[in-house]
Protein backbone atom coordinates (compact mmCIF):
# COMPACT_ATOMS: atom_id res chain seq x y z
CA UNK A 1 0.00 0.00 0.00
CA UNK A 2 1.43 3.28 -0.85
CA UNK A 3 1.76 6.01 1.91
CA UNK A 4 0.92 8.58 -0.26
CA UNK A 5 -0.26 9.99 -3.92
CA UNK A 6 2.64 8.10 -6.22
CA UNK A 7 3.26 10.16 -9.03
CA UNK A 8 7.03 9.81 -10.29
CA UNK A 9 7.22 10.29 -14.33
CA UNK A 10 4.62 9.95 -16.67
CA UNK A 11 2.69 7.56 -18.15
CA UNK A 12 0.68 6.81 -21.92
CA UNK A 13 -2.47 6.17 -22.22
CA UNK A 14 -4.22 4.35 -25.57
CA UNK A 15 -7.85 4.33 -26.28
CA UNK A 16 -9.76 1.50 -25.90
CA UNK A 17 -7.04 -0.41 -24.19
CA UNK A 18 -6.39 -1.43 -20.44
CA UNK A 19 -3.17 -1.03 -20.23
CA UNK A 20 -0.89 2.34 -19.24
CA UNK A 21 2.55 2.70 -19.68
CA UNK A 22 5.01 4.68 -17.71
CA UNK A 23 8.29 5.82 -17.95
CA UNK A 24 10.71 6.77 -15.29
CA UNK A 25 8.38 5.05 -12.74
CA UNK A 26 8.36 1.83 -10.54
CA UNK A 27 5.18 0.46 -10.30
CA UNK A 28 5.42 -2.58 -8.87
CA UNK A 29 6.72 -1.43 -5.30
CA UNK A 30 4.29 1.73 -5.32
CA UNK A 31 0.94 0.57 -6.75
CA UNK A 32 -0.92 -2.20 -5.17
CA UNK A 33 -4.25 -3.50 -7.03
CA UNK A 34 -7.71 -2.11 -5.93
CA UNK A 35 -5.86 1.21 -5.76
CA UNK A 36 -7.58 4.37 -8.22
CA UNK A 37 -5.37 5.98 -11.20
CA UNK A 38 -6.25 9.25 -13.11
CA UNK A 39 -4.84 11.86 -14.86
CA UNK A 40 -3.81 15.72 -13.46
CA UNK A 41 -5.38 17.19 -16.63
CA UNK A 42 -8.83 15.10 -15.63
CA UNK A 43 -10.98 12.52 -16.99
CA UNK A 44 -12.41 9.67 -15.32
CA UNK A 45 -10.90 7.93 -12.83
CA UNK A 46 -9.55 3.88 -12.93
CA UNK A 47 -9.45 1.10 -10.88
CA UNK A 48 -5.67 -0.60 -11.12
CA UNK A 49 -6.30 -4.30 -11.59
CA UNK A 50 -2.78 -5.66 -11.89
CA UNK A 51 0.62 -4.58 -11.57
CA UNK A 52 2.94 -5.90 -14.31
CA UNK A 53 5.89 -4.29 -13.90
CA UNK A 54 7.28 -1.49 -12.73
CA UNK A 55 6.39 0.69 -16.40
CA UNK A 56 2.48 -1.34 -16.93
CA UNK A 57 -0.43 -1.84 -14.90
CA UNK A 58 -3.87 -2.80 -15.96
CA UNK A 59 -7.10 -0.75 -15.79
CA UNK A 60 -10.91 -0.96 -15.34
CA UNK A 61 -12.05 0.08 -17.12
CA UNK A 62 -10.32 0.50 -20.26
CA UNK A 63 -9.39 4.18 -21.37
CA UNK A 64 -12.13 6.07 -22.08
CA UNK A 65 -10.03 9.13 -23.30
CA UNK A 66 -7.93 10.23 -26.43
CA UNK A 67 -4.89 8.65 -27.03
CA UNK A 68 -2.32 10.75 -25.40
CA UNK A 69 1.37 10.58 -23.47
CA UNK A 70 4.13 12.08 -21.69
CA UNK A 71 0.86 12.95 -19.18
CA UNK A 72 1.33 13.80 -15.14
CA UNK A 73 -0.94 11.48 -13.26
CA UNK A 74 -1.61 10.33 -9.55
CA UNK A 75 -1.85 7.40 -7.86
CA UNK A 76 -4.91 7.50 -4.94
CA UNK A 77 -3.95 5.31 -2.38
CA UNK A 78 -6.79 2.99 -0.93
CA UNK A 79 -7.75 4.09 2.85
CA UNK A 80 -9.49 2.41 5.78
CA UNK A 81 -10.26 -1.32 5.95
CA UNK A 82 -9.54 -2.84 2.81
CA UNK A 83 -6.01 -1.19 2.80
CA UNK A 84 -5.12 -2.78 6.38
CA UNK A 85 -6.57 -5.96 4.99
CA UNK A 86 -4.61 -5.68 1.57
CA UNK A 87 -1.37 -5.02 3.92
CA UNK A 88 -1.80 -8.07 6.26
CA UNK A 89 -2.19 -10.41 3.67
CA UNK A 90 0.73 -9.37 2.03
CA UNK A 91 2.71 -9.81 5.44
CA UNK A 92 1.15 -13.11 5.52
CA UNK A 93 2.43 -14.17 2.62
CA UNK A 94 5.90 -13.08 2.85
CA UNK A 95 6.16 -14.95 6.07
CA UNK A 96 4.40 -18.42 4.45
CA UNK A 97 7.02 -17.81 1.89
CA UNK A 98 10.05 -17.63 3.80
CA UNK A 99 9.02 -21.06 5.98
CA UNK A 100 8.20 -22.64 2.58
CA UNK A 101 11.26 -21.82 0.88
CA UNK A 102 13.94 -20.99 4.03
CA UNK A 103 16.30 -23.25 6.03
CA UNK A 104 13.48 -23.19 9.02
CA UNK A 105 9.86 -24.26 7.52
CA UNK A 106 8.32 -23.92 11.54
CA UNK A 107 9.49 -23.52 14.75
CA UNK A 108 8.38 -26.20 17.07
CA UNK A 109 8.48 -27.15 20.98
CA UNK A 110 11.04 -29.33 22.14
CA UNK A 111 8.24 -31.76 22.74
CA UNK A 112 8.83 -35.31 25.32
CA UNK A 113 8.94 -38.67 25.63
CA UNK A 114 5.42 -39.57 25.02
CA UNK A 115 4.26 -36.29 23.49
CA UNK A 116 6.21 -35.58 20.52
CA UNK A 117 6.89 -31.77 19.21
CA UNK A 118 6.21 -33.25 15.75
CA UNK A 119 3.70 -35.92 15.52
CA UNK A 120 -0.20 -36.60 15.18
CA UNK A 121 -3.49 -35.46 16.69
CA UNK A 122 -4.78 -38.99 16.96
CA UNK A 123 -0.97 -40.21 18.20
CA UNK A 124 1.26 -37.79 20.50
CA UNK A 125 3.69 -40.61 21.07
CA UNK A 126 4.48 -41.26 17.83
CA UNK A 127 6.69 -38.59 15.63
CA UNK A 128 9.79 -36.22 16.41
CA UNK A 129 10.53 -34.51 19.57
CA UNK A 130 13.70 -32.95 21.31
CA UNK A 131 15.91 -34.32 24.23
CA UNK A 132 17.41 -32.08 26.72
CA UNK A 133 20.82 -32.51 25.80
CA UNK A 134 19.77 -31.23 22.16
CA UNK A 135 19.46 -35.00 20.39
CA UNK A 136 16.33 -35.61 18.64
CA UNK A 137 14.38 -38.22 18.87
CA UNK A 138 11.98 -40.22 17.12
CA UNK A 139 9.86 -42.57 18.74
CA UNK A 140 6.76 -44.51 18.05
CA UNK A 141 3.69 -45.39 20.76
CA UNK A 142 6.00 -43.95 23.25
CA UNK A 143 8.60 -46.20 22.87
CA UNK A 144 12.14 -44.22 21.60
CA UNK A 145 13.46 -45.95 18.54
CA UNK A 146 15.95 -43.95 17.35
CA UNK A 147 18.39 -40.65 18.18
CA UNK A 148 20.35 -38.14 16.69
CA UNK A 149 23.49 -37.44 18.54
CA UNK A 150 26.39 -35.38 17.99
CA UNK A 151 28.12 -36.98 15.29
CA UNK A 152 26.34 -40.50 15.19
CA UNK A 153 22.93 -42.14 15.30
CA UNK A 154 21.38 -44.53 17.54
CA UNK A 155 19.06 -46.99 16.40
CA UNK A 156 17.75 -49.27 18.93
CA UNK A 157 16.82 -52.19 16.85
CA UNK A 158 16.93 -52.39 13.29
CA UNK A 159 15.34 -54.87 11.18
CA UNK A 160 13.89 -55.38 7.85
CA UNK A 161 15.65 -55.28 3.96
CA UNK A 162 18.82 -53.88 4.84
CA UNK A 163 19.13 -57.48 7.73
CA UNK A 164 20.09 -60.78 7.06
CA UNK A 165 16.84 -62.37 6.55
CA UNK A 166 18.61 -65.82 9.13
CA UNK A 167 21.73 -66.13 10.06
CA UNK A 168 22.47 -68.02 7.44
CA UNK A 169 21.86 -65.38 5.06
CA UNK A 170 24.67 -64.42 2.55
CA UNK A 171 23.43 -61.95 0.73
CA UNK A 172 25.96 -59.30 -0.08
CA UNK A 173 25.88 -55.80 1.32
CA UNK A 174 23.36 -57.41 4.31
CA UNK A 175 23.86 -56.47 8.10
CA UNK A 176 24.75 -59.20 10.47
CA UNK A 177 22.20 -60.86 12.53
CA UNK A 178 23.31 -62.05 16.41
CA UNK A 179 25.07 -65.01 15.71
CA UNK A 180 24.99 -64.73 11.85
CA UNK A 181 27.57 -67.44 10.83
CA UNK A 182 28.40 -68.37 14.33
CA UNK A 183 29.87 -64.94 15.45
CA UNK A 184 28.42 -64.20 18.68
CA UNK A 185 26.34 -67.49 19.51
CA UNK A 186 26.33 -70.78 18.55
CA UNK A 187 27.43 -72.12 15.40
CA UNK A 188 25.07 -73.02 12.52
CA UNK A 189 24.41 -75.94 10.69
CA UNK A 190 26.83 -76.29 7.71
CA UNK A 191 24.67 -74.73 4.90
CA UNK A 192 22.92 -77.65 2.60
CA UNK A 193 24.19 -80.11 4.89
CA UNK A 194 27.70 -80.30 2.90
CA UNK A 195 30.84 -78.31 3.77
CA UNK A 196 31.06 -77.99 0.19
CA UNK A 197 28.51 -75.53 -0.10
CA UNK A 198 29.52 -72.86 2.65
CA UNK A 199 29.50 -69.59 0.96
CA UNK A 200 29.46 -67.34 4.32
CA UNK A 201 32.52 -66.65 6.19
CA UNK A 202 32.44 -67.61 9.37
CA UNK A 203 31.98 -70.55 11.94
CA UNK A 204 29.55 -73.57 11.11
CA UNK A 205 28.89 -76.53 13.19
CA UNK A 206 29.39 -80.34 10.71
CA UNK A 207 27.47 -83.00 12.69
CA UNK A 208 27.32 -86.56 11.81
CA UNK A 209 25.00 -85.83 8.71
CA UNK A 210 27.44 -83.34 6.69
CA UNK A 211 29.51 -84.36 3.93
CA UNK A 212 32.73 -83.94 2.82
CA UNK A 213 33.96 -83.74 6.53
CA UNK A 214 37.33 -84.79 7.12
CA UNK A 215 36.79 -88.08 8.49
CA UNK A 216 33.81 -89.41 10.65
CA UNK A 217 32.40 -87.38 13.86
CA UNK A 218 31.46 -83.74 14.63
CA UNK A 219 33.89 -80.85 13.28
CA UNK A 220 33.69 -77.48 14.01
CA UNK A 221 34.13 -75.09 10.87
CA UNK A 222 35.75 -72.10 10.31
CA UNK A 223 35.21 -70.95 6.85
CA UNK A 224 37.19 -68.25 4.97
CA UNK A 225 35.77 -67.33 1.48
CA UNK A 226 37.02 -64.46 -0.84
CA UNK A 227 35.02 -65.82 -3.68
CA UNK A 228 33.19 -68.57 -5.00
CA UNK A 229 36.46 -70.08 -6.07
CA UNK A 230 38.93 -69.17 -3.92
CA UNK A 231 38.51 -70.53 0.35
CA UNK A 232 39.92 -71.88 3.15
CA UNK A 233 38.71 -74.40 5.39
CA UNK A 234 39.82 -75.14 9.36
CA UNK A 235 38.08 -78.21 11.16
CA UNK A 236 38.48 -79.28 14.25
CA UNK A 237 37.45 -82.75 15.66
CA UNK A 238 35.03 -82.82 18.66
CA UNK A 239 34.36 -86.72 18.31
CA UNK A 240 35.62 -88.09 21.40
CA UNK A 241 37.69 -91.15 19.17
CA UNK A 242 40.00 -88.03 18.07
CA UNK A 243 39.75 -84.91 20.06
CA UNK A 244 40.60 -81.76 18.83
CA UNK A 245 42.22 -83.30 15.41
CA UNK A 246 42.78 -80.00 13.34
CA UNK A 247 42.28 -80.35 9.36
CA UNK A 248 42.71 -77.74 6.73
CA UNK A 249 41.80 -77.35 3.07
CA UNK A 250 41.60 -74.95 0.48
CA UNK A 251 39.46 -74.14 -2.78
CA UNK A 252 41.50 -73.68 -5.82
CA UNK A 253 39.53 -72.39 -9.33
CA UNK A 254 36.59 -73.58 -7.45
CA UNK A 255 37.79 -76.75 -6.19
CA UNK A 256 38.36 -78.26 -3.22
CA UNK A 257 41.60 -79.90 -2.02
CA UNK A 258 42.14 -83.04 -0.13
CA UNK A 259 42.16 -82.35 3.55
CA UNK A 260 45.71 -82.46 5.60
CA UNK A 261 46.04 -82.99 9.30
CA UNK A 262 47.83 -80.18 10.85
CA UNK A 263 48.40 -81.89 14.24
CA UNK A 264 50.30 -85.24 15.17
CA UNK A 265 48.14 -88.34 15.15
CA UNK A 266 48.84 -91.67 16.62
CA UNK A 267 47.98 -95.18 15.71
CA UNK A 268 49.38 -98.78 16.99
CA UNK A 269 48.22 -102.28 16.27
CA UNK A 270 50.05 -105.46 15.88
CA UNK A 271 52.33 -104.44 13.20
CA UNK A 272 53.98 -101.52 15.58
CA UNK A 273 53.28 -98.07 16.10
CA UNK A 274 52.99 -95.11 13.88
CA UNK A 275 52.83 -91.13 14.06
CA UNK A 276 51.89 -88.59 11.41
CA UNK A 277 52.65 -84.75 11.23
CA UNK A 278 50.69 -82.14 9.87
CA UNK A 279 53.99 -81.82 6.83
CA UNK A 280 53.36 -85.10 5.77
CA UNK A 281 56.15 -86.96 7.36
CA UNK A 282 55.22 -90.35 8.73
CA UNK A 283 57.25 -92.67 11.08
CA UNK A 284 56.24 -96.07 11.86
CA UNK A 285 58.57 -98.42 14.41
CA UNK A 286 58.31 -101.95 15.68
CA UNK A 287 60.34 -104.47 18.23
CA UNK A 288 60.52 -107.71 17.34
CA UNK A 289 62.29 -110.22 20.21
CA UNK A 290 63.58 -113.66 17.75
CA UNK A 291 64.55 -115.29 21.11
CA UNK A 292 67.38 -117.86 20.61
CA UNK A 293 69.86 -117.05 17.36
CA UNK A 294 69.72 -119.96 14.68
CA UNK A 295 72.72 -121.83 13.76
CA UNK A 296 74.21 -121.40 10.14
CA UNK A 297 76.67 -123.40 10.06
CA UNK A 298 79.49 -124.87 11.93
CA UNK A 299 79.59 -121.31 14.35
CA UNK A 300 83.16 -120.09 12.75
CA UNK A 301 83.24 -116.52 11.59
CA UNK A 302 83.05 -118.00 7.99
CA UNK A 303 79.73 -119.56 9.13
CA UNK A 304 77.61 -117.07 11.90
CA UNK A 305 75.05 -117.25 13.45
CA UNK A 306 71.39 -115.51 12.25
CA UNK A 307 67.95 -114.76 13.01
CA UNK A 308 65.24 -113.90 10.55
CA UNK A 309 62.62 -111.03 10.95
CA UNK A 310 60.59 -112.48 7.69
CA UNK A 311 58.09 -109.60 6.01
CA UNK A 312 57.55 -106.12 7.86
CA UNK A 313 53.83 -105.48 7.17
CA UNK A 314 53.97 -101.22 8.56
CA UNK A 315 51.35 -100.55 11.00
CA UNK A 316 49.62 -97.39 8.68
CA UNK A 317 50.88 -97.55 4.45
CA UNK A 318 52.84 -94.90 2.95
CA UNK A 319 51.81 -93.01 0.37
CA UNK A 320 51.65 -94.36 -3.36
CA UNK A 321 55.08 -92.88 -5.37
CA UNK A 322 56.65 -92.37 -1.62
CA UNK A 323 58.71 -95.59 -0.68
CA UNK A 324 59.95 -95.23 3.06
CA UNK A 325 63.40 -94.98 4.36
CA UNK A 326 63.87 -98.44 6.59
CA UNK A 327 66.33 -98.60 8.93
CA UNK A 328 66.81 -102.14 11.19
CA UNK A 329 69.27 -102.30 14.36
CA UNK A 330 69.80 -105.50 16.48
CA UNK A 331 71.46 -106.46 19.99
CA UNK A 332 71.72 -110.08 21.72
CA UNK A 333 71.86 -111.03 25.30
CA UNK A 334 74.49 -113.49 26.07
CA UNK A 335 73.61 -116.55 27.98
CA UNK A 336 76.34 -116.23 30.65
CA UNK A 337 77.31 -112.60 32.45
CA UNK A 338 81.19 -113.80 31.58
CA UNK A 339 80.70 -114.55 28.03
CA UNK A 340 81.56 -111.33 25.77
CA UNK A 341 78.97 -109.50 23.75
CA UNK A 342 77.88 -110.48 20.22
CA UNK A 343 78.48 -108.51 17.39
CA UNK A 344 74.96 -107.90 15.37
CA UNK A 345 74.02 -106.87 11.93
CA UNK A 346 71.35 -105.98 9.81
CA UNK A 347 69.72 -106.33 6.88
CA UNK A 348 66.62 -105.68 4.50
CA UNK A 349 66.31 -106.80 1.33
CA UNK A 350 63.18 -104.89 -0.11
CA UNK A 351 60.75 -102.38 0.67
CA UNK A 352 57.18 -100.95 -0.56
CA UNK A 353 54.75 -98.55 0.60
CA UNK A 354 52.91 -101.42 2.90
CA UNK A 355 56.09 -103.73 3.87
CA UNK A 356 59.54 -104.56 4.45
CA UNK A 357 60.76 -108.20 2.76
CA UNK A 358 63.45 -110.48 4.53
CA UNK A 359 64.63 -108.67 7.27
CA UNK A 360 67.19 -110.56 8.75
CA UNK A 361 69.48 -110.20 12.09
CA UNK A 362 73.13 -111.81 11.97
CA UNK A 363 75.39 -112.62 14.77
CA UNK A 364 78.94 -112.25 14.26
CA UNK A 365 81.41 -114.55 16.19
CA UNK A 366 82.35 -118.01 16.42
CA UNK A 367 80.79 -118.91 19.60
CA UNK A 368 77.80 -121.50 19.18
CA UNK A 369 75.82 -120.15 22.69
CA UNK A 370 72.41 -119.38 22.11
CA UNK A 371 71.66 -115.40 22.31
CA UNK A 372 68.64 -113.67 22.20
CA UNK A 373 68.63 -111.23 19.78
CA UNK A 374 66.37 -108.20 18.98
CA UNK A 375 65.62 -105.85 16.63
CA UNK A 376 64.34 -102.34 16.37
CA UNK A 377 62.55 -101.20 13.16
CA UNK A 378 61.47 -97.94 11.86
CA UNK A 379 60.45 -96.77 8.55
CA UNK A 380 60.20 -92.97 7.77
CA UNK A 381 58.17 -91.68 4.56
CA UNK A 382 55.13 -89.76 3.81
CA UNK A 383 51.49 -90.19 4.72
CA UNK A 384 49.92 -87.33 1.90
């Protein structure tokens, strides 16, 4: 609303048309619509519709006079209630403007737990509101769900697409469950039943069910996977028949190697005993007592004396293309504490993966007493 007659320039006025055109002037912070124009040299007078710019405004009606320009004219403001109305609105609308378009669209009360500064009619406790210590809040039935903090946010339980649908899940780019692949609880099931088929990192539990274990029993699984074809496996035996046996494989171009024993096992039977290590090596020994030597001959040193070992069957078989290293030593008793020791040597004359052929025990000397003689075995290869 102006304050008081505007006047500045001049304006042109046409015949028959609504519009006038000024020059020098600035209509459009001066004139408001509803306000009257005429012209100092008289005429009728006109109500100003629109403001266009600041050099046109529309009329009503249109121009009644001659066609004339370069005219002095006035501007009568609009007095009483309409122009206090006219003014208000326009204040109004400024101030709807600036919260629709500004950085701050409404000011609201810090609100509580319970009664949220942004929410619902029907549902206080659901919405926005502000804590004390200036985090915000958003909470739903009363129950806080989730905060903004200084430089983080809290979320008190999340769930839905962005979580692992079970803990099994391995869908990329998922968030963990609680005890997703083991970590933090118990361990799962190997997936499919088949250690073959573990795509998730982490631990898994192989009962007596799951396939390509490393032998019979229970293992638990630690699986490392960088991609489909490239993995690492760690087992560990919790069968009582082989506690805490440790295994380890891993997939090459998408398949699996053989399993290999990382810790020492231990075997005997009738054959001897045997150990394996986690390299490979294997060592298998035996002690067999011949009792009494057997005569060959007339008991000169062209003729001693001999016992024979036969066949060494090995208590666990070397590896196919590894033929062990066999090594046989040998001692007698003597029959009398005054008679001197017997020399004793060895021999074997073949070996395989599975056995040792003819070994044989020889006394050296020309006495004919009967020793016992016995002889230590071992045989040193590979298992894998």
């Amino acid at each position: 609303m102006t304050a008081s007659y505007y006047q500045a320039g001049t304006v042109a006025v046409t015949n028959g048309s609504d519009t006038v055109t000024g020059t020098g002037t600035a209509f459009v912070a001066n004139l408001t619509p509803g306000e009257t124009f005429r012209l100092v040299s008289g005429g009728d007078q006109y109500e100003i519709t629109a403001v266009t710019s600041d050099t046109q405004f529309k009329i009503d009606p249109a121009y009644m006079g001659a066609t004339q320009s370069g005219l002095d004219y006035r501007i009568v403001p609009i007095r009483g209630y309409g122009a206090t109305v006219v003014a208000a609105m326009t204040t109004a609308i400024g101030l709807w403007t600036g919260f629709r378009d500004g950085p701050l669209a409404g000011l609201f009360s810090d609100g509580a737990a319970g009664d949220s500064a942004i929410g619902f009619k029907s549902a206080p406790g659901t919405g926005w509101w502000r804590k004390t210590n200036g985090d915000m809040a958003g909470q739903r039935n009363g129950t806080e769900l989730l905060t903004l903090e200084s430089g983080q946010v809290r979320i008190k339980k999340l769930v839905g697409d962005a979580v692992q649908s079970s803990v099994t899940d391995a869908v990329s780019g998922m968030l963990l469950k609680f005890g997703a692949f083991g970590l933090g609880s118990t361990a799962p099931k190997a997936t499919g039943s088949d250690l073959d088929a573990i795509v998730g990192s982490g631990f898994w539990y192989a009962d007596s069910t799951v396939a390509n274990k490393p032998a019979s029993g229970n293992y638990l699984v630690l699986h490392m996977g960088q991609t489909t074809d490239v993995a690492t496996q760690i087992a560990i035996s919790r069968s009582s028949a082989d506690p805490n046996a440790t295994f380890v494989r891993a997939k090459i171009s998408g398949v699996w190697q053989p399993w290999k024993r990382l810790d020492a096992e231990r075997g005997s039977n009738a054959n001897g005993d045997w150990v394996r290590f986690g390299d490979g090596t294997q060592i298998c020994t035996h002690e067999v007592d011949h009792g009494s030597i057997v005569a060959n001959g007339s008991g000169t040193l062209a003729s001693p004396y001999y016992a024979t070992v036969a066949n060494w069957d090995f208590p666990a078989s070397f590896v196919a293309g590894s033929v062990p290293s066999v090594t046989a030593t040998a001692g007698c008793e003597v029959a009398s504490a005054s008679a001197p020791r017997r020399a004793v040597a060895t021999s074997v004359r073949n070996v395989d993966i599975t056995r040792a052929y003819q070994v044989q025990a020889t006394r050296i000397g020309s006495d004919a007493s009967a020793d016992n003689v016995t002889v230590q075995l071992t045989a040193t290869g590979r298992w894998f």
